[in-house]
Protein backbone atom coordinates (compact mmCIF):
# COMPACT_ATOMS: atom_id res chain seq x y z
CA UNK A 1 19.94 25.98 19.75
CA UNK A 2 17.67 26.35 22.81
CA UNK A 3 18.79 25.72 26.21
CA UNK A 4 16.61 24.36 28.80
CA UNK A 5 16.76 21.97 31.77
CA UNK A 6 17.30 18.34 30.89
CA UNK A 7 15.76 15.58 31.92
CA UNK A 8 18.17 12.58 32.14
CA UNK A 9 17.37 9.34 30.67
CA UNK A 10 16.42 6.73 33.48
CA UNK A 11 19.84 4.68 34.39
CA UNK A 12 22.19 7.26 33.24
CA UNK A 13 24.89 7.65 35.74
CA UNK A 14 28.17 7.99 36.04
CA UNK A 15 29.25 4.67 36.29
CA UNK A 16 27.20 3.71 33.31
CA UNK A 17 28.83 7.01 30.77
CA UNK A 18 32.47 5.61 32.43
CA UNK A 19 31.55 1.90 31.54
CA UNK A 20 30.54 3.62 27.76
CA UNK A 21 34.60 4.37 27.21
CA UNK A 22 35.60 1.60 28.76
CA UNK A 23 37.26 3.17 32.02
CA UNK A 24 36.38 2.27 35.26
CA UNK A 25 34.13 4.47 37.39
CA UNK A 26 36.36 6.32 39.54
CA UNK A 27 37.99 7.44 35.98
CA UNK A 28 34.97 9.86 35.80
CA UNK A 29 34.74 12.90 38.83
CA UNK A 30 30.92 13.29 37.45
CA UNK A 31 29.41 14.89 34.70
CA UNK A 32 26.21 18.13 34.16
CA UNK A 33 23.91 18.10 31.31
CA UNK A 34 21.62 20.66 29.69
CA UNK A 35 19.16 20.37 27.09
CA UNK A 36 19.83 21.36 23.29
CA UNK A 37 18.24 21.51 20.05
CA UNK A 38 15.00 21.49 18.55
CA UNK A 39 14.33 17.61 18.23
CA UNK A 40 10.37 16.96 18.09
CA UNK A 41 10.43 13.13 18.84
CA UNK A 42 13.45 12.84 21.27
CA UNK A 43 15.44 14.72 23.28
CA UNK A 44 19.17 16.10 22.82
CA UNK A 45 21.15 16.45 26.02
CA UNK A 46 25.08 17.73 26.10
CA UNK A 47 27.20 16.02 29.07
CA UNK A 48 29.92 17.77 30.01
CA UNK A 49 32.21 15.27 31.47
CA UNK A 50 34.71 15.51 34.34
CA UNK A 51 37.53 13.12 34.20
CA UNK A 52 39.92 12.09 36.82
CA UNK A 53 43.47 13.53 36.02
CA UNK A 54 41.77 15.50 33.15
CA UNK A 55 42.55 12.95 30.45
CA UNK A 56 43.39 14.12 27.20
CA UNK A 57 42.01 10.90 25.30
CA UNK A 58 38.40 11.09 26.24
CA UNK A 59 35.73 13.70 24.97
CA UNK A 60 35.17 16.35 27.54
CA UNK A 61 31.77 16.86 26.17
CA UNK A 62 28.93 14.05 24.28
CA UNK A 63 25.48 14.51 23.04
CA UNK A 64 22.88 11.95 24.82
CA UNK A 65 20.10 11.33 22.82
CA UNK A 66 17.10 9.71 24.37
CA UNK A 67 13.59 9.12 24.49
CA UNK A 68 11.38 11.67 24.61
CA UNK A 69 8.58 11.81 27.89
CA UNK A 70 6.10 13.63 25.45
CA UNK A 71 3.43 10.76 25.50
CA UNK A 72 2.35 11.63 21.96
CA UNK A 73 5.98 11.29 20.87
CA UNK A 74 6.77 8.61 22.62
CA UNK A 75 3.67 6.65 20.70
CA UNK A 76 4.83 7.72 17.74
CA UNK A 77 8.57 6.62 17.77
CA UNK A 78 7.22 3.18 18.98
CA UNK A 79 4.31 2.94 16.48
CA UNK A 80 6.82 3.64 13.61
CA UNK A 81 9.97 2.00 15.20
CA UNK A 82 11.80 5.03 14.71
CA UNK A 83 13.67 4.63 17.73
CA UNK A 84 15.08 1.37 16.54
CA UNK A 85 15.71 2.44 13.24
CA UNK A 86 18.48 5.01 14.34
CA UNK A 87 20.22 2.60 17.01
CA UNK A 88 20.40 0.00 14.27
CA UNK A 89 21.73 2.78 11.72
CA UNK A 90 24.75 3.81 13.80
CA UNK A 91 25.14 0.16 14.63
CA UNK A 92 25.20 -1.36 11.70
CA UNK A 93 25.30 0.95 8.05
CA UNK A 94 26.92 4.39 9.64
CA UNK A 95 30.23 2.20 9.64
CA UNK A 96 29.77 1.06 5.78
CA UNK A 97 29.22 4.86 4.43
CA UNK A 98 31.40 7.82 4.71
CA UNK A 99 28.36 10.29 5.44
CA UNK A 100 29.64 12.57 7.77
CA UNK A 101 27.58 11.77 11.29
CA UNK A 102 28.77 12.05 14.47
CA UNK A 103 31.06 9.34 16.15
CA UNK A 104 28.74 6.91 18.31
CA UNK A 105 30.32 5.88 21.74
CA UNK A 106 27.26 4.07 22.64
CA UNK A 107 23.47 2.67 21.35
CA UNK A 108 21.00 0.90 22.75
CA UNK A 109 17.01 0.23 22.28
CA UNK A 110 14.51 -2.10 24.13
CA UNK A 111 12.81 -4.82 21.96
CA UNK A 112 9.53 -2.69 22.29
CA UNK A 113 11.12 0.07 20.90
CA UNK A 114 9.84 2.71 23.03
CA UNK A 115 13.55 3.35 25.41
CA UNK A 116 17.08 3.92 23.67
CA UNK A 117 20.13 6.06 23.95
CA UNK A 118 22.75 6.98 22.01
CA UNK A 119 25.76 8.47 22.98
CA UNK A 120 26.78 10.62 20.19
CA UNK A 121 29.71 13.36 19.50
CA UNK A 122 29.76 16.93 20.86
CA UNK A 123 30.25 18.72 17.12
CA UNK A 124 30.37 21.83 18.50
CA UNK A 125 31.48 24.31 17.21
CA UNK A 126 29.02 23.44 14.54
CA UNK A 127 25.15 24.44 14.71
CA UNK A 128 22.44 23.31 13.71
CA UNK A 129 21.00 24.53 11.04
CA UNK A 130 17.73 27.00 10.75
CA UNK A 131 14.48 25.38 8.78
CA UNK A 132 12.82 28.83 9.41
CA UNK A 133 15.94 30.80 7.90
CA UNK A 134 16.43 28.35 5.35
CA UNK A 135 19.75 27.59 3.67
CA UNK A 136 22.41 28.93 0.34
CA UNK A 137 23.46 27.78 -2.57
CA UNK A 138 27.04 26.86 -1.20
CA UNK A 139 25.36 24.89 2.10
CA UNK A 140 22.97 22.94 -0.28
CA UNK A 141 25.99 21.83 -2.48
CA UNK A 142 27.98 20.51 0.55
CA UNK A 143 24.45 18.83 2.18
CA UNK A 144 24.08 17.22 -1.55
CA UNK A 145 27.65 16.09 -1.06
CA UNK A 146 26.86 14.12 2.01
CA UNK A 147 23.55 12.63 -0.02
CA UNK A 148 25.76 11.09 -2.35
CA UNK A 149 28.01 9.43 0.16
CA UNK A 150 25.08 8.10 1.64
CA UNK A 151 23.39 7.05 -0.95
CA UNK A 152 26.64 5.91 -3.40
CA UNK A 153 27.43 2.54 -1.23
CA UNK A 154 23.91 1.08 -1.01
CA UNK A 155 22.75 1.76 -4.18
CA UNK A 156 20.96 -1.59 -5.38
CA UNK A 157 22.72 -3.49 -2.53
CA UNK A 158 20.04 -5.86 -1.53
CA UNK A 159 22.35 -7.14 1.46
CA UNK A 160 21.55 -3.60 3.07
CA UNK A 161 18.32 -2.58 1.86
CA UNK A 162 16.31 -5.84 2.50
CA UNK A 163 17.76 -5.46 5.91
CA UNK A 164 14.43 -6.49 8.52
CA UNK A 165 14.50 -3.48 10.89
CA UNK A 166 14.74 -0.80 7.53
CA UNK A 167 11.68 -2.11 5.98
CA UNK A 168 8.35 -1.25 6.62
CA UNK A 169 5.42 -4.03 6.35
CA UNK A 170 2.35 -3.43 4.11
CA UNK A 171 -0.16 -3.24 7.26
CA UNK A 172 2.17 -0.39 8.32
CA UNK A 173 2.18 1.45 4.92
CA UNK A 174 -1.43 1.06 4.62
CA UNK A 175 -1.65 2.44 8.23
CA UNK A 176 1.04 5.69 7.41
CA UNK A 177 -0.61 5.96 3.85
CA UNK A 178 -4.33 6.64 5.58
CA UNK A 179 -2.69 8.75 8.63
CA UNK A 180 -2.28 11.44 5.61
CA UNK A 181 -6.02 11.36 4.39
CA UNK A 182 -6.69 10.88 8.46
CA UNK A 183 -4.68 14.11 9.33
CA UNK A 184 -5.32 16.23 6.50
CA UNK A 185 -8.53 17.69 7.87
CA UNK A 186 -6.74 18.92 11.12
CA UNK A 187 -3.66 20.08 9.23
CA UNK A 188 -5.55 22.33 7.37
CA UNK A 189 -7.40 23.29 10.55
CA UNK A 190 -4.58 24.40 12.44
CA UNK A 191 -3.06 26.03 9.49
CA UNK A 192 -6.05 28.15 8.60
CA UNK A 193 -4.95 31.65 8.02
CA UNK A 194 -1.40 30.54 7.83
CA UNK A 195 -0.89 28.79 4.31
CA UNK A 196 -2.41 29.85 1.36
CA UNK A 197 -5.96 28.58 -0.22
CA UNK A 198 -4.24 27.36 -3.25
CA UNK A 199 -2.07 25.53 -1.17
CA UNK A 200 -5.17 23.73 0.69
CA UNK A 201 -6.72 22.91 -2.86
CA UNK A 202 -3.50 21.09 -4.20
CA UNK A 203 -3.28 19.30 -0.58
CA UNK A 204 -7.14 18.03 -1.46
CA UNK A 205 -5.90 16.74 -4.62
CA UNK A 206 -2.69 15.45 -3.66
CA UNK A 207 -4.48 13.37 -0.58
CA UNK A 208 -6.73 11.91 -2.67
CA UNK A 209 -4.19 10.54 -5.72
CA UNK A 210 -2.42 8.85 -2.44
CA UNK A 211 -5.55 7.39 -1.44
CA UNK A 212 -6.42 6.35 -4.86
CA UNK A 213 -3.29 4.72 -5.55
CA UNK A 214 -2.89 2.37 -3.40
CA UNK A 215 0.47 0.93 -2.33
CA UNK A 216 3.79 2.43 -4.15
CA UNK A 217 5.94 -0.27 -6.01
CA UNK A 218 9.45 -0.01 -5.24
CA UNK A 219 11.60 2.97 -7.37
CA UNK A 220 13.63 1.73 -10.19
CA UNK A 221 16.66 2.88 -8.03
CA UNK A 222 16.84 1.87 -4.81
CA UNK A 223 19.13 2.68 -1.77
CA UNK A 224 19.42 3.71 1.87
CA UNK A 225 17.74 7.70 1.97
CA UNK A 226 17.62 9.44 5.31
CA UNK A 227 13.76 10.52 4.83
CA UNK A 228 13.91 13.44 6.61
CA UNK A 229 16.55 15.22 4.83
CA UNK A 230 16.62 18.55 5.50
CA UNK A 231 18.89 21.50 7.55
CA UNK A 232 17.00 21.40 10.88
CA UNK A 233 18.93 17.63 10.69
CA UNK A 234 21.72 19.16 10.06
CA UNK A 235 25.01 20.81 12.04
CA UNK A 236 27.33 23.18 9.88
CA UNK A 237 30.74 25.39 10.45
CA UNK A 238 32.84 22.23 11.06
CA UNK A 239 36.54 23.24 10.97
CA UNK A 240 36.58 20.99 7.72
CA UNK A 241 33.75 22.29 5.91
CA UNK A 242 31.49 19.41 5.76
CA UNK A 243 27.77 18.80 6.95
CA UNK A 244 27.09 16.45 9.94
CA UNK A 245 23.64 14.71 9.29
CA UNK A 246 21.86 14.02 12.20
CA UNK A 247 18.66 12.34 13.22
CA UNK A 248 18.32 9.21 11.32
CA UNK A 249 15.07 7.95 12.91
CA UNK A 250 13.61 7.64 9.56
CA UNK A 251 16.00 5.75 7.49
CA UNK A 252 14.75 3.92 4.77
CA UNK A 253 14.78 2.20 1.60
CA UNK A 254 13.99 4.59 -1.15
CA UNK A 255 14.82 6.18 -4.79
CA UNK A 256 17.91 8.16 -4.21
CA UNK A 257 16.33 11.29 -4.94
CA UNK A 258 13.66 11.58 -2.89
CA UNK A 259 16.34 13.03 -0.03
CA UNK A 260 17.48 15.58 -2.76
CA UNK A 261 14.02 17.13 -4.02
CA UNK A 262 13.17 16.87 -0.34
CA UNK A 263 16.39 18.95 1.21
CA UNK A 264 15.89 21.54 -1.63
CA UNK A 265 12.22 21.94 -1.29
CA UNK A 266 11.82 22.58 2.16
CA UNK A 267 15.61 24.03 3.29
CA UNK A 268 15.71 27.05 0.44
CA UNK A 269 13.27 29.75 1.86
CA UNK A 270 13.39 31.50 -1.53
CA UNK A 271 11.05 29.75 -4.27
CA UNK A 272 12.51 31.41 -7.07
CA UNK A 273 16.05 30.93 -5.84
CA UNK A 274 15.01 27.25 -5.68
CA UNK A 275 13.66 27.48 -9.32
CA UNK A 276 16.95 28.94 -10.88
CA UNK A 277 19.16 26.53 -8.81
CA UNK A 278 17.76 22.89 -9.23
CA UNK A 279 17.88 21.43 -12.34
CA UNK A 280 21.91 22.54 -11.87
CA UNK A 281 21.83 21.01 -8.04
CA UNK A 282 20.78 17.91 -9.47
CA UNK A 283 23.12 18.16 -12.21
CA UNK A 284 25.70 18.40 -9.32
CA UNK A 285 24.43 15.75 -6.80
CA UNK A 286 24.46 12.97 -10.28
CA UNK A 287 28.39 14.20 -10.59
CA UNK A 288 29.14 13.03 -6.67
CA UNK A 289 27.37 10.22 -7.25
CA UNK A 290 29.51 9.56 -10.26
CA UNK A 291 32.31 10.21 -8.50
CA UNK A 292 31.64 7.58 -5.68
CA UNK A 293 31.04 5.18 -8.87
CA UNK A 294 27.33 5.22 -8.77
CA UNK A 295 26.03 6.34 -11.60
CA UNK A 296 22.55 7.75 -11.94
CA UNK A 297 21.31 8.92 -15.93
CA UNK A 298 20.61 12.67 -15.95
CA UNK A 299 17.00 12.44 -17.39
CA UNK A 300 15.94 9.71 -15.23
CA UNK A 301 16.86 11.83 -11.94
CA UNK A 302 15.58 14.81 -12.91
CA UNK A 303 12.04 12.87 -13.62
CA UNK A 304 12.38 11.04 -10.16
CA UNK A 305 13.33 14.64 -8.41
CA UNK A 306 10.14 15.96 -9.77
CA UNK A 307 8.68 12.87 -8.73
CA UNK A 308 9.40 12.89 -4.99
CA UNK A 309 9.14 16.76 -4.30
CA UNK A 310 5.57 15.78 -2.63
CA UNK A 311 7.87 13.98 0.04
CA UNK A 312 8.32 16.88 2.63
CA UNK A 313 4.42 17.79 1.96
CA UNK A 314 3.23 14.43 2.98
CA UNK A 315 6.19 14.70 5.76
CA UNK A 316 5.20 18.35 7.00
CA UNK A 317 1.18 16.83 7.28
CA UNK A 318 2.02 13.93 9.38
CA UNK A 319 5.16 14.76 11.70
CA UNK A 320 3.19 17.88 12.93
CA UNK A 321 0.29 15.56 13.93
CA UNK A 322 2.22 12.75 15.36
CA UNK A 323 5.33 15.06 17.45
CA UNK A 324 4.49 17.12 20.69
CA UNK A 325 3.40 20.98 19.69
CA UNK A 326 5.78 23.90 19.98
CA UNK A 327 5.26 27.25 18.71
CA UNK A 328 8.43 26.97 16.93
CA UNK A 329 6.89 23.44 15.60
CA UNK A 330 3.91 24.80 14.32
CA UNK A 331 5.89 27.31 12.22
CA UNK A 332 8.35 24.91 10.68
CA UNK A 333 6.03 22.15 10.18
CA UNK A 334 4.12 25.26 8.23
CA UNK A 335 6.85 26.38 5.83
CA UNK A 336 7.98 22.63 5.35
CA UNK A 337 4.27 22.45 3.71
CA UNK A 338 4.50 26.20 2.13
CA UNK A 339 8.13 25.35 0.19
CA UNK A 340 7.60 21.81 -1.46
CA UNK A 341 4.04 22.95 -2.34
CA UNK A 342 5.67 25.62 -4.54
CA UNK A 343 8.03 22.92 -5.50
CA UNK A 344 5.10 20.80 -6.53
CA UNK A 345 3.20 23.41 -8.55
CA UNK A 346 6.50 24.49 -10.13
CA UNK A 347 7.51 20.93 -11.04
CA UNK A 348 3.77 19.91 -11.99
CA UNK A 349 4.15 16.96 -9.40
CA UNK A 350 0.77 15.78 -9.61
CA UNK A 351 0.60 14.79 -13.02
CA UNK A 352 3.48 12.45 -12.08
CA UNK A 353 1.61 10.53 -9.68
């Protein structure tokens, strides 16, 4: 992770992280912060805390998470409630799934959607993972582990999935479903020299199915996906071995296997690695779900993982239009495009859609 100076959120002090644990203020000495990660729509900052009487029972470290003062950002979280989305996810449906995430001390959002912060758990000594480096066999399986605990308690529970704040109105699909057509043009301006002409040609032809289309009906399978599942979102090395899944800004209602073909075809850098691997991977995620008593037929996900691999295309065009530019942005947002194109082409998407 990068390490910069952080910017604190407005009315973060120390009486306000003390009033978080319940203590009163003079329980906390004070507290530093510096800024982490590689977050394109908000901003990661680790508090190290200094307690009075160094007290055992409170974390000597937490993760602030916060709005980002990128103006384009900004916009975009509001435009697309995405801060709202993850307050009301550790709020409310973190507690009914046993995805690992971190432990939330604290979460708030204005009604406008555009200032939050969460107070989240220092997982160090994991790290997050590298969407440039892309990720093994072995990390996919345990990533695909946490999909299916995810995934396994909402699937077809209307309770949770007709939820208000999770759903997305058709004025606002209609408006995401023409920012792709809209942002197409400059993608493939930016990217010039970078991706590959083939690429370009099955972006031209994927852009204009979506257009043609029209709205999507609803998947045959429906549950709560994370939508931007992939290893940048990710921490691993916990002592027990398990993923944390961060960043949940874009939780959603979805067909359980759209966060599958989307982790594999943007998180494994090697195509034909990818190729060899996923029917198997699959094969493995339907046996957790199984597990967790939520069966999914083998044929049917394998059709719906083809289906969805044009997810973290579509995702790669309009997240690097909509976030704030870094270097390091422009390349992932670049290889998330390069990967599930190959994915696409491999798995003859189009013909699906």
């Amino acid at each position: 992770m990068s390490v910069q100076a952080a910017t604190l959120p407005a009315g973060l002090t120390r009486d306000e992280l003390a009033q978080c644990f319940g203590v009163p203020a003079d329980a906390l000495h004070g507290f530093s912060s510096e800024a982490i990660g590689t977050g394109q729509i908000a901003d990661s900052i680790c508090l190290t805390l200094d307690w009075a009487g160094g007290r055992s029972d409170l974390p000597t470290s937490v993760v602030a998470k916060c709005t980002s003062p990128d103006e384009t950002s900004l916009a975009s979280a509001k435009l697309l409630k995405l801060y709202i989305k993850e307050v009301n996810w550790y709020r409310e449906l973190a507690p009914l799934s046993t995805v690992r995430v971190p432990e939330c001390h604290s979460a708030r959002v204005n009604e406008a959607g555009d200032d939050f912060l969460l107070l989240l758990e220092d997982c160090a000594p994991a790290e997050q993972g590298n969407q440039l480096a892309g990720i093994d066999i072995q990390q996919v399986e345990s990533a695909l582990d946490e999909a299916a605990r995810l995934h396994a308690p909402f699937l077809g529970n209307r309770d949770v999935v007709d939820r208000g704040w999770l759903q997305t109105d058709a004025e606002t699909s209609t408006m995401i479903r023409g920012l792709l057509s809209q942002f197409w043009p400059a993608f493939k301006d930016r990217y010039q020299g970078r991706l590959s002409r083939e690429l370009f040609e099955l972006g031209d032809d994927y852009v204009a199915r979506v257009q043609a289309a029209g709205d999507e009906p609803e998947p045959a399978l429906v549950t709560v996906t994370h939508g931007d599942f992939r290893i940048d979102n990710m921490l691993f090395g916990t002592p027990d071995g398990r993923v944390v899944v961060l960043d949940w800004q874009t939780v959603a209602p979805g067909h359980p296997l759209s966060d599958v073909a989307y982790l594999l075809g943007t998180s494994i850098a090697d195509s034909g690695l990818r190729r060899d691997e996923e029917q198997r991977l699959v094969g493995f995620y339907c046996e957790q779900m199984a597990a967790l008593g939520a069966a999914i037929d083998g044929e049917q996900a394998w059709s719906a993982y083809r289906r969805y691999a044009c997810n973290g295309f579509a995702m790669a065009i309009t997240a690097s239009m909509l976030a704030r530019r870094t270097e390091r942005g422009d390349e992932m947002f670049a290889v998330m495009a390069e990967r599930p194109a190959q994915q696409m082409m491999d798995l003859d998407t189009l013909s699906l859609l």
